[in-house]
Protein backbone atom coordinates (compact mmCIF):
# COMPACT_ATOMS: atom_id res chain seq x y z
CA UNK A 1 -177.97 -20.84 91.56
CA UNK A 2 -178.72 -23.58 94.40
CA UNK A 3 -181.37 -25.91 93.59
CA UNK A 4 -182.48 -29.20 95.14
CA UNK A 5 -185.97 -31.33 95.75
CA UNK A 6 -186.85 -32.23 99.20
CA UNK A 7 -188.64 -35.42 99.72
CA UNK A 8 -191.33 -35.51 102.73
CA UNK A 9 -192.87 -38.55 104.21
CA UNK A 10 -196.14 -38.10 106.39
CA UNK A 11 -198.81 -39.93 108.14
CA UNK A 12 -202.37 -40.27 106.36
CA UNK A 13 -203.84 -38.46 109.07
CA UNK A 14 -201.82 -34.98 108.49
CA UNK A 15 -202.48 -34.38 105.08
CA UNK A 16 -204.39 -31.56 105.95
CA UNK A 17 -202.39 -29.71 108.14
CA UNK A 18 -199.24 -30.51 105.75
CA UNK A 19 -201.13 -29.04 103.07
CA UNK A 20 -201.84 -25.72 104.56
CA UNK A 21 -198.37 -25.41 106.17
CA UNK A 22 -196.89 -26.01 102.70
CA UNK A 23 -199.60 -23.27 101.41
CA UNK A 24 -198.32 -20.91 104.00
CA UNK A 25 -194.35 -21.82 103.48
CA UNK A 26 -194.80 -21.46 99.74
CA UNK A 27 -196.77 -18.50 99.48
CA UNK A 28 -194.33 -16.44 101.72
CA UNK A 29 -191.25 -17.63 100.49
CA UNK A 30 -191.81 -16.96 96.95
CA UNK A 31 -191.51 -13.40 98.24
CA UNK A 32 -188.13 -14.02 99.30
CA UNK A 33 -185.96 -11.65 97.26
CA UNK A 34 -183.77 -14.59 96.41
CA UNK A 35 -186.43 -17.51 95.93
CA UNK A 36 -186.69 -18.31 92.46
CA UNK A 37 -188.86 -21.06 92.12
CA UNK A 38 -190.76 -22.64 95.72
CA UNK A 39 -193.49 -25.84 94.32
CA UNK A 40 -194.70 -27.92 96.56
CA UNK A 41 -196.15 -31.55 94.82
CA UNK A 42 -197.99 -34.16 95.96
CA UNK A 43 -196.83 -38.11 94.29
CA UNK A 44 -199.23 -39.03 92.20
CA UNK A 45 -200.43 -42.43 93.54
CA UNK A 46 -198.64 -41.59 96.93
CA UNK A 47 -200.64 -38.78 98.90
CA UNK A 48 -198.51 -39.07 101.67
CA UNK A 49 -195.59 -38.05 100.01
CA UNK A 50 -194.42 -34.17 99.21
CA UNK A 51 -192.09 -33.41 97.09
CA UNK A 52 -190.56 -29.57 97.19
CA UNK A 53 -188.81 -28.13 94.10
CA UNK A 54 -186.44 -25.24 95.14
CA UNK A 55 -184.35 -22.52 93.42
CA UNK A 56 -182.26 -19.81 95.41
CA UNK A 57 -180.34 -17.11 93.78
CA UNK A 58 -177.26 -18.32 95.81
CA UNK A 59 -175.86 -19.60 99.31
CA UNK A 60 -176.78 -16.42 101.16
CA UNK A 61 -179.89 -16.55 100.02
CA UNK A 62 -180.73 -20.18 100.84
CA UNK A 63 -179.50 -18.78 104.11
CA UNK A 64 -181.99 -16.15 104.36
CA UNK A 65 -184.88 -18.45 103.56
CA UNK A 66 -183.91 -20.83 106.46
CA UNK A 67 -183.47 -17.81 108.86
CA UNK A 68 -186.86 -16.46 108.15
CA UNK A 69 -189.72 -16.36 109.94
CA UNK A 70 -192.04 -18.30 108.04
CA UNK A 71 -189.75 -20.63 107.61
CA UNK A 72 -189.37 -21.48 111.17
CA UNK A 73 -193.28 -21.13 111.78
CA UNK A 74 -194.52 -23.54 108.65
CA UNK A 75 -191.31 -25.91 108.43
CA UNK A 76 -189.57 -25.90 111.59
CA UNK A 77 -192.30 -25.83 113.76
CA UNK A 78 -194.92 -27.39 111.43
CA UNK A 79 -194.35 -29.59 108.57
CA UNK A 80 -190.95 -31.11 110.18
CA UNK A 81 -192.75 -32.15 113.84
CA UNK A 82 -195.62 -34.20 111.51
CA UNK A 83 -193.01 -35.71 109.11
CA UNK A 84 -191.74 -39.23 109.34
CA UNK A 85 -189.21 -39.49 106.55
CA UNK A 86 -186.98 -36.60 104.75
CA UNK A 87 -184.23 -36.43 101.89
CA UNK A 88 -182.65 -33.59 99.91
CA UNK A 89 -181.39 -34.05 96.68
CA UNK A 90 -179.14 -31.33 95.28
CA UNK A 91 -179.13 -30.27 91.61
CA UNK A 92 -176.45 -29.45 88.75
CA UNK A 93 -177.95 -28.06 85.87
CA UNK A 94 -176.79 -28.79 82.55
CA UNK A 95 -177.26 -26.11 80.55
């Protein structure tokens, strides 16, 4: 299984348009046949911060999701031109 958060940055003025990008990305990519888990959070306290959980069934299917089309529509061409900040961190699970 591949999981990892993405952090997100944006300006105060985007919040909207983040939000239904994100509503787009999420709601088509937890149709993926490999997504597992796609949640989008706002920081409490910090509006202008997202925070993305994601779970893939494997590699290839990370793939997939970053090949798609709504992927490059609501990410690519949306929610990445707006941000101002971005970090992935990649998790092990334990058990």
């Amino acid at each position: 299984m591949v999981t990892f958060i993405v952090r997100l940055k944006f300006a105060p003025e985007d919040r909207t348009d983040v939000a239904e990008s994100l509503r787009q990305l999420a709601s088509a990519s937890r149709q993926e046949s490999g997504c597992i888990s796609y949640i989008p959070h706002q920081v409490e306290g910090d509006p202008d911060t997202v925070l993305i959980y994601e779970q893939y069934r494997d590699a290839k299917a990370l793939a997939s999701h970053r090949e798609s089309e709504h992927f490059k529509k609501y990410a690519v061409g949306g929610i990445y031109q707006k941000m101002r900040d971005r970090s992935v961190e990649n998790l092990l699970a334990l058990v």
